[in-house]
C-alpha atoms as a PDB file:
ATOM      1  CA  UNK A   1      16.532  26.258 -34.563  1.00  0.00           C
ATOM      2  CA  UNK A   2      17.490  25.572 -30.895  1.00  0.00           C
ATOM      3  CA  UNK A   3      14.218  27.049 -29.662  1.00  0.00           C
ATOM      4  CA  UNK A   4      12.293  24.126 -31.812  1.00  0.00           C
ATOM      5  CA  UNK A   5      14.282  21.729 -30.691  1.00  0.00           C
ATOM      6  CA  UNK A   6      14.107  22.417 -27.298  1.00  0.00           C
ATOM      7  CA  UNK A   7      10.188  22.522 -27.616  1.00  0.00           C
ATOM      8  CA  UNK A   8      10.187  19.127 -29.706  1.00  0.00           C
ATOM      9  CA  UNK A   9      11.723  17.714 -26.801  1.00  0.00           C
ATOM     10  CA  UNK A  10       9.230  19.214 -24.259  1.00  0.00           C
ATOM     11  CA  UNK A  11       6.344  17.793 -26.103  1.00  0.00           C
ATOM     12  CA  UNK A  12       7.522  14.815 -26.512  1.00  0.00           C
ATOM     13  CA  UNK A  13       8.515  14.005 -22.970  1.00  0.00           C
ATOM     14  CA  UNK A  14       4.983  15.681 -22.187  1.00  0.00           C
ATOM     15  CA  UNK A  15       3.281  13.046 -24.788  1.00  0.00           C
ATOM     16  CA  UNK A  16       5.419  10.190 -23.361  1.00  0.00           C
ATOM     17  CA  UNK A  17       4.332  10.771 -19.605  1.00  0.00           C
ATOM     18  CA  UNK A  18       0.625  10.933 -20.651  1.00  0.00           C
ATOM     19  CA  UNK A  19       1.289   7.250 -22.389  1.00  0.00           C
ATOM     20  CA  UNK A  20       3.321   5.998 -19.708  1.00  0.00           C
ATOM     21  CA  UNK A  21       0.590   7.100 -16.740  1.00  0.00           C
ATOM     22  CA  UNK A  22      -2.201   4.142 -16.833  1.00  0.00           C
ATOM     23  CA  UNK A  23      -4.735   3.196 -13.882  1.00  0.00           C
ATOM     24  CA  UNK A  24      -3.524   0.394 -11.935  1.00  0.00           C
ATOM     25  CA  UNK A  25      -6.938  -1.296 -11.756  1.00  0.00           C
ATOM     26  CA  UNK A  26      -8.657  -1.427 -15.108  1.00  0.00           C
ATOM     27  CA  UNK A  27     -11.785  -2.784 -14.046  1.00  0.00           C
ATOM     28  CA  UNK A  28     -14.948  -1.704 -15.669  1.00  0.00           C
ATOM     29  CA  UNK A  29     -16.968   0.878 -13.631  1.00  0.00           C
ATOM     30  CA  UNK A  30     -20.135  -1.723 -14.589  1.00  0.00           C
ATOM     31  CA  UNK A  31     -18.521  -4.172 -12.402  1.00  0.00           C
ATOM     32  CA  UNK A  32     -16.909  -2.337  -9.400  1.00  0.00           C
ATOM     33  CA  UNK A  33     -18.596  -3.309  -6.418  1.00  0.00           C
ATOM     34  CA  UNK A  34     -19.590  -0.352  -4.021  1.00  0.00           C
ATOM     35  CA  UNK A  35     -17.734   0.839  -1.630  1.00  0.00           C
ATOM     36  CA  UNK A  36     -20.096  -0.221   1.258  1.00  0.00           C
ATOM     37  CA  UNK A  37     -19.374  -3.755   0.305  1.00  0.00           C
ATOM     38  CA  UNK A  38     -15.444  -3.141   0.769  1.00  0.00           C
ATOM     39  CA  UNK A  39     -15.971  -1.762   4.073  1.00  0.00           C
ATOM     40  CA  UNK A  40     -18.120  -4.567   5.267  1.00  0.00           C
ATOM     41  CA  UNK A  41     -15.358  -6.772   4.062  1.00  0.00           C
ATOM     42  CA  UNK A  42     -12.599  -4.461   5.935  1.00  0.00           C
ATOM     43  CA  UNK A  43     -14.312  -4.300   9.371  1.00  0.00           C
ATOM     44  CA  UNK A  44     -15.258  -8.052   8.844  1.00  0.00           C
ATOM     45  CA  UNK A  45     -11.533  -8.064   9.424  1.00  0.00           C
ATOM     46  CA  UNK A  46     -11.385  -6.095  12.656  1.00  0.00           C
ATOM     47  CA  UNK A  47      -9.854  -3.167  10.711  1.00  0.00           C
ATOM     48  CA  UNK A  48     -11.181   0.404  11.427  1.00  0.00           C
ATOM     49  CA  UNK A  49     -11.747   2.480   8.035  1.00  0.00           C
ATOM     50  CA  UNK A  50     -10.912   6.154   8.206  1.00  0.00           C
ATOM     51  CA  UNK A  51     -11.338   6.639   4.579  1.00  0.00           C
ATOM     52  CA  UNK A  52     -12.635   5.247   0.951  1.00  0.00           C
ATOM     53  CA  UNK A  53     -11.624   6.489  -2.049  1.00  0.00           C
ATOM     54  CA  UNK A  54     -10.478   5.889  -5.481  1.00  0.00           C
ATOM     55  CA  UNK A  55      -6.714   6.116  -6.607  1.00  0.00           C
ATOM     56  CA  UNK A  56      -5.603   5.172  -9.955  1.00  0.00           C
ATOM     57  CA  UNK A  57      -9.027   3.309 -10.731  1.00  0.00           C
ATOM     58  CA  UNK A  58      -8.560   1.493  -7.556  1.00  0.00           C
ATOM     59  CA  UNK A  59     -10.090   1.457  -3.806  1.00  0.00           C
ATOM     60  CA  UNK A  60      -7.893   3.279  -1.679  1.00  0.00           C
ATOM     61  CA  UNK A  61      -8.687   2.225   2.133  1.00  0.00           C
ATOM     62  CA  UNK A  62      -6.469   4.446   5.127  1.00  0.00           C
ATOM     63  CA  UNK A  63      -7.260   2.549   8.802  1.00  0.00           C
ATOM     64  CA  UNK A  64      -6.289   1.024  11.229  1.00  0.00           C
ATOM     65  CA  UNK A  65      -6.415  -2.811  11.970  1.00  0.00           C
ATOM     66  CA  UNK A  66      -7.375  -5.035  15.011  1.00  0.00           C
ATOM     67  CA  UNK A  67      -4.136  -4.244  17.030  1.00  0.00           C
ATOM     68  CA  UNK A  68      -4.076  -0.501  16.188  1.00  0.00           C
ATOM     69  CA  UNK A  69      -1.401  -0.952  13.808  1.00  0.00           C
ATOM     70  CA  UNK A  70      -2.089   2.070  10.682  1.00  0.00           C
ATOM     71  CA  UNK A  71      -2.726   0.792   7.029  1.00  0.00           C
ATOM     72  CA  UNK A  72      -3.068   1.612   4.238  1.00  0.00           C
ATOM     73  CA  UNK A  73      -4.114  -0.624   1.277  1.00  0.00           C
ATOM     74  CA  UNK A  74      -5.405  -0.887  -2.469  1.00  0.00           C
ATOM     75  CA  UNK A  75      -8.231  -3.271  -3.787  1.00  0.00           C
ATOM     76  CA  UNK A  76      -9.622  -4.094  -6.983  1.00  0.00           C
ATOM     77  CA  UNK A  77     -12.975  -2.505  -7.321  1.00  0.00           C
ATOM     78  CA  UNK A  78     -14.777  -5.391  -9.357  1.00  0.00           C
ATOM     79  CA  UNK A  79     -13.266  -8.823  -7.260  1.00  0.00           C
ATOM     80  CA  UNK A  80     -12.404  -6.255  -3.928  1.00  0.00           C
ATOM     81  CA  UNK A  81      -9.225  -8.602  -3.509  1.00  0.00           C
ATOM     82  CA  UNK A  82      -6.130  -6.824  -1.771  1.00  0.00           C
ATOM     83  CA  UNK A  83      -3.591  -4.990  -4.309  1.00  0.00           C
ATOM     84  CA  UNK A  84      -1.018  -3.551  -1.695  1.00  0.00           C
ATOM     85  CA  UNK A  85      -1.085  -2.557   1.685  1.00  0.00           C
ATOM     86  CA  UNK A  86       1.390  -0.712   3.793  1.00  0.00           C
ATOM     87  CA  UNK A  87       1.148  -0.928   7.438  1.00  0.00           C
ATOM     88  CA  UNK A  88       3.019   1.568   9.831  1.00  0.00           C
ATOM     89  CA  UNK A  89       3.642  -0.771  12.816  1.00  0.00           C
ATOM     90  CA  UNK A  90       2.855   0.677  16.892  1.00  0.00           C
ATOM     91  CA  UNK A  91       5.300   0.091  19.425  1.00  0.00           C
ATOM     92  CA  UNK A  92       4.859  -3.421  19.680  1.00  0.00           C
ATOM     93  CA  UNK A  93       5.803  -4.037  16.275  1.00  0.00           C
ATOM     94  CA  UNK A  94       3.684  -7.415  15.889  1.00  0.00           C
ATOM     95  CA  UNK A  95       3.041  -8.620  12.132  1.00  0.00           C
ATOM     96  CA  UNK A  96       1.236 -11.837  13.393  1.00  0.00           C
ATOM     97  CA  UNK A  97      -1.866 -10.681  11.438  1.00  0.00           C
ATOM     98  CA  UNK A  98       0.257 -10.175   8.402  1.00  0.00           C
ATOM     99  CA  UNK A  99       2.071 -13.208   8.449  1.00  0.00           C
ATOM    100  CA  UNK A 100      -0.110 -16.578   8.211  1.00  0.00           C
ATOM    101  CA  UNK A 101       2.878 -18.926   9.505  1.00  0.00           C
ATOM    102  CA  UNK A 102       1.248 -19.947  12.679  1.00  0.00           C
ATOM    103  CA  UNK A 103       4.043 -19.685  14.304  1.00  0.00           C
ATOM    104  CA  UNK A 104       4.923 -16.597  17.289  1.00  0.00           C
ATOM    105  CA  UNK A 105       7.435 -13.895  15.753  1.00  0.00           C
ATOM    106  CA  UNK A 106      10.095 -12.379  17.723  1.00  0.00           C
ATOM    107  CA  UNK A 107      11.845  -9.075  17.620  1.00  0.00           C
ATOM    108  CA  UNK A 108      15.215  -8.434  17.758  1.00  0.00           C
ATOM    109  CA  UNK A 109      16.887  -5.231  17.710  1.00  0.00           C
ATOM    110  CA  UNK A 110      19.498  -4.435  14.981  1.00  0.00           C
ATOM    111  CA  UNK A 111      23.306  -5.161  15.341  1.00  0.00           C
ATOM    112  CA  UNK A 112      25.403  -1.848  16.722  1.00  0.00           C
ATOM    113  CA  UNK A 113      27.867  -2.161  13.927  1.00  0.00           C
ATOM    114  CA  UNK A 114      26.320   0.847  11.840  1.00  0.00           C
ATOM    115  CA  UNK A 115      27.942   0.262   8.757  1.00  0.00           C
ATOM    116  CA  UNK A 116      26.139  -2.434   8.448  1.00  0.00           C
ATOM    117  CA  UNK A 117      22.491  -1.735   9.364  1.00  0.00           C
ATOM    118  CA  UNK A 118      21.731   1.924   8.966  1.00  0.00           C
ATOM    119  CA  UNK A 119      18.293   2.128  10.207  1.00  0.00           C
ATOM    120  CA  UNK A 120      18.630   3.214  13.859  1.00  0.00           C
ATOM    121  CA  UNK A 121      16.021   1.403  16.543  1.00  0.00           C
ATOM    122  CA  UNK A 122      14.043  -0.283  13.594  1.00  0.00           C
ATOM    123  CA  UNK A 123      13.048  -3.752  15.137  1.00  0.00           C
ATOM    124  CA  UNK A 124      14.539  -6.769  12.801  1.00  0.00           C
ATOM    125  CA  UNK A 125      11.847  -9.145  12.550  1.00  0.00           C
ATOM    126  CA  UNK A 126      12.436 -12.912  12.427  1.00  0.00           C
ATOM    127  CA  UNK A 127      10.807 -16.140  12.858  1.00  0.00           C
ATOM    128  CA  UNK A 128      12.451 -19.016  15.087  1.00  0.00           C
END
C-alpha cells in the first residue's frame, strides 16, 4: 500500500511538471522570421552576436553591445521584438544605452553600513 502511494505521487508530480513546462514564445514556426533577419536587426544596433539559437520557442541572442557591455536577450521569433535581456555590465558600469531618459547617469558606490546593503563594490546607479 505505501509503495503505490508513493508511486501515485511520483507520477503525478511527473505529469504536473510536463503541464506546467510551456514555451515562452508560442509563435507559429510558419511565421518566425529567420534568424539572419534578427541578426541584421542586432548589429543594426551596434551589438556583436556570438550566438543564435532557440530556447523555449524563442530566439536566444548571447553578445556583446556597442560599449562592450555582455548580453544576453530573448526575442519573439515571428515580430523579433525584445522579450528579456540581461546585460553583465564592464567596469564602467554605464546603462545609458539601456535607459532612454536622455539624461547622463551617475554612479555611486554603496553605503559602508553592511547591514544594510549586502552587495559588496556593486555600483548603485541613479539619475540626478
Amino acid at each position: 500500500m505505501k509503495n503505490k502511494i508513493v508511486s501515485l505521487l511520483i507520477t503525478s508530480c511527473l505529469v504536473s511538471g510536463a503541464a506546467l513546462a510551456d514555451d515562452d514564445c508560442n509563435d507559429p514556426m510558419s511565421q518566425w522570421q529567420s534568424r539572419e533577419q534578427l541578426r541584421q536587426v542586432i548589429e543594426d544596433k551596434g551589438w556583436k552576436v556570438k550566438r543564435i539559437k532557440v530556447d523555449d520557442g524563442c530566439y536566444e541572442v548571447k553578445g556583446f553591445d556597442r560599449k562592450g557591455n555582455r548580453i544576453k536577450a530573448t526575442f519573439s521569433p515571428a515580430s523579433l521584438k525584445i522579450r528579456s535581456l540581461k546585460v553583465k555590465f564592464n567596469e564602467s558600469g554605464d546603462a545609458s544605452d539601456y535607459l532612454d531618459l536622455g539624461e547622463p547617469i551617475t554612479l555611486k558606490q554603496p553605503e559602508s553600513n553592511k547591514s544594510k546593503n549586502k552587495q559588496k563594490n556593486k555600483p548603485k546607479v541613479s539619475i540626478n
